[in-house]
N, C-alpha and C. Protein backbone atom coordinates (compact mmCIF):
# COMPACT_ATOMS: atom_id res chain seq x y z
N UNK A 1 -1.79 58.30 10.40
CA UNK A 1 -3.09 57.66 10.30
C UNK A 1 -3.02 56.41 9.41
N UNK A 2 -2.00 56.17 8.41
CA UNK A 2 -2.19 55.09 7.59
C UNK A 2 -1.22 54.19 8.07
N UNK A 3 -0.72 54.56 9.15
CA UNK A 3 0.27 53.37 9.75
C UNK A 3 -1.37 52.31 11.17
N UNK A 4 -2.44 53.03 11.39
CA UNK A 4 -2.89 53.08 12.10
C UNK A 4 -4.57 51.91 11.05
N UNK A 5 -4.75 52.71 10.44
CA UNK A 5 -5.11 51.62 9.22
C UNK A 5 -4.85 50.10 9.02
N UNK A 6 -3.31 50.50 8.64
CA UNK A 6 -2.69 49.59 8.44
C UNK A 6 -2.75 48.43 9.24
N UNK A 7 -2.55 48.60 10.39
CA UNK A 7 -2.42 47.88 11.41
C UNK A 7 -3.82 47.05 11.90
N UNK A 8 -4.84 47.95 11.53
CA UNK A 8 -6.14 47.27 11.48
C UNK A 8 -6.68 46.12 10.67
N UNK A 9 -6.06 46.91 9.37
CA UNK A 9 -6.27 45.75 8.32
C UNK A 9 -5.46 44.21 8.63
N UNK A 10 -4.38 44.60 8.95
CA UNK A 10 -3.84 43.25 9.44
C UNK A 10 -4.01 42.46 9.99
N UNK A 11 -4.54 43.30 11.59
CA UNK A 11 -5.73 42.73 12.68
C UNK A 11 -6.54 41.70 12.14
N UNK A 12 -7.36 42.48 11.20
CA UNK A 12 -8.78 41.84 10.36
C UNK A 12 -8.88 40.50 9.54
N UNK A 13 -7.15 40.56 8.82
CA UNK A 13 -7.01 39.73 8.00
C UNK A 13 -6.49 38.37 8.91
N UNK A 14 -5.79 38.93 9.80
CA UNK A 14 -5.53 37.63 10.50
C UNK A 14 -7.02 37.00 11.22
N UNK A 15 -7.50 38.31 11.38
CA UNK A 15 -8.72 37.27 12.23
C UNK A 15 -9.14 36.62 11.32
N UNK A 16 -9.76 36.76 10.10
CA UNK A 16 -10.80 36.44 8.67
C UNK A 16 -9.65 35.15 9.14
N UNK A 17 -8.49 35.04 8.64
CA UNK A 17 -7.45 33.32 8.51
C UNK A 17 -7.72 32.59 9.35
N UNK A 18 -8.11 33.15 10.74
CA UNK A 18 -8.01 31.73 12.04
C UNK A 18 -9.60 31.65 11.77
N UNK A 19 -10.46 32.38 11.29
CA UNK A 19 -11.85 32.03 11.12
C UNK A 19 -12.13 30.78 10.75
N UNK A 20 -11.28 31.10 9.02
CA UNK A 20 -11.61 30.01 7.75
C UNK A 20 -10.65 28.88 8.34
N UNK A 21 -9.83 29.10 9.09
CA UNK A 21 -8.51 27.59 9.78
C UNK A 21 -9.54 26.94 10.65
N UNK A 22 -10.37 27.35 11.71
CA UNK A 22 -10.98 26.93 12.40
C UNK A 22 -12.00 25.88 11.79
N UNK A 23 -12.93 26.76 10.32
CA UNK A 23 -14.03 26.07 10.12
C UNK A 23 -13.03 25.01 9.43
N UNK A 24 -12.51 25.20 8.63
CA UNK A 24 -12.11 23.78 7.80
C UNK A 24 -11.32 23.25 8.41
N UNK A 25 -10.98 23.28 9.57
CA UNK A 25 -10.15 21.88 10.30
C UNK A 25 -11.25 21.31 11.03
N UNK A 26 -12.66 21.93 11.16
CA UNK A 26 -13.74 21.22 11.67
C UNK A 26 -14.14 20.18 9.86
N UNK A 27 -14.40 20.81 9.24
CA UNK A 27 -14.64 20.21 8.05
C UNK A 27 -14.12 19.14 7.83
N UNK A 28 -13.11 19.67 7.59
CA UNK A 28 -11.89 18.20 6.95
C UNK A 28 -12.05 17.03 8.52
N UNK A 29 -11.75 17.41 9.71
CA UNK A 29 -11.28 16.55 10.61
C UNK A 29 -13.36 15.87 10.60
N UNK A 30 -14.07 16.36 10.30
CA UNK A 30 -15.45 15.22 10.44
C UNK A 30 -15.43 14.26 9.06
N UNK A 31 -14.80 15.07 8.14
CA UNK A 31 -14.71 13.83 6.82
C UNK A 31 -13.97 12.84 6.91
N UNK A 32 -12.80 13.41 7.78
CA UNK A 32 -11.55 12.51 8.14
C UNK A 32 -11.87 10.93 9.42
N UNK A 33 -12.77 11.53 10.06
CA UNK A 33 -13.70 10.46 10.92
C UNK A 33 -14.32 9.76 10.45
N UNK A 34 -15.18 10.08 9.30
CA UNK A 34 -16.36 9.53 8.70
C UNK A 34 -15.42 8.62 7.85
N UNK A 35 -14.17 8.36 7.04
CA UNK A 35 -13.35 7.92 5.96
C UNK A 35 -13.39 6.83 7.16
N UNK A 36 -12.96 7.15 8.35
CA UNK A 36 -11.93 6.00 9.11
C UNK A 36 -13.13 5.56 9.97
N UNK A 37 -14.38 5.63 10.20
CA UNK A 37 -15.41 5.23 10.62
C UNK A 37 -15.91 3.93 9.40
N UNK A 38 -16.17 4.87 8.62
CA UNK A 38 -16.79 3.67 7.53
C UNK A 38 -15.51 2.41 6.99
N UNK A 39 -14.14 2.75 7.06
CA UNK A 39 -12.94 1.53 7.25
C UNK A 39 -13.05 0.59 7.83
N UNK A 40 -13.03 1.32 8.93
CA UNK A 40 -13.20 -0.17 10.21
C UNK A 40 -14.70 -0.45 10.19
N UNK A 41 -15.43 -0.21 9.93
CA UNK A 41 -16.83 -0.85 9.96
C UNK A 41 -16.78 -1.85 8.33
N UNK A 42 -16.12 -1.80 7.79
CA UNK A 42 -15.51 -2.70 6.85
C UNK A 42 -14.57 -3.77 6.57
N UNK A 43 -13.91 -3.58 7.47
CA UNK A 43 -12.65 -4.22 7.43
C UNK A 43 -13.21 -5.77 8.24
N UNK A 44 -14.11 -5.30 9.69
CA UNK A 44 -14.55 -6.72 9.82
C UNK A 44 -15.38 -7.62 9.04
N UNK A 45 -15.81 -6.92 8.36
CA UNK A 45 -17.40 -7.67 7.56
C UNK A 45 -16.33 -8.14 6.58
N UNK A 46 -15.27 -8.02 5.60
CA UNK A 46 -14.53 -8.79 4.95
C UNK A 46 -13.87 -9.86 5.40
N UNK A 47 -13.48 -9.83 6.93
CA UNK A 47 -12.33 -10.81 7.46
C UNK A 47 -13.27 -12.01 7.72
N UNK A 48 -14.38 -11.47 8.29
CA UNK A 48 -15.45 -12.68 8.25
C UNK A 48 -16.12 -13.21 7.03
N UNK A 49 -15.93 -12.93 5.95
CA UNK A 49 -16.52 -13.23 4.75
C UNK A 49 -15.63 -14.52 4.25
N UNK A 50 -14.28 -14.08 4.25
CA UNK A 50 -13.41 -15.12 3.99
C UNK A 50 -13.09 -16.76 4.53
């Protein structure tokens, strides 16, 4: 029975990991847009300034 447990818990824990992988590669990858969104919406307004 505790090999049977066992095996659950592992189940569980891996699921809980691809949960939290999932949300924060949504997280990070919209901050990561927004960094390189607001760049290039910068980068021209300087080249024309000059």
């Amino acid at each position: 029975m505790e090999v049977k447990d066992k095996k659950y818990e592992e189940e569980l824990a891996e699921d809980i990991m691809k949960i939290l992988t999932c949300y924060s590669a949504r997280f990070y990858g919209r901050r990561g847009g927004r960094k390189k969104k607001n760049t290039a919406e910068n980068e021209p307004n300087d080249s024309n300034g000059i």
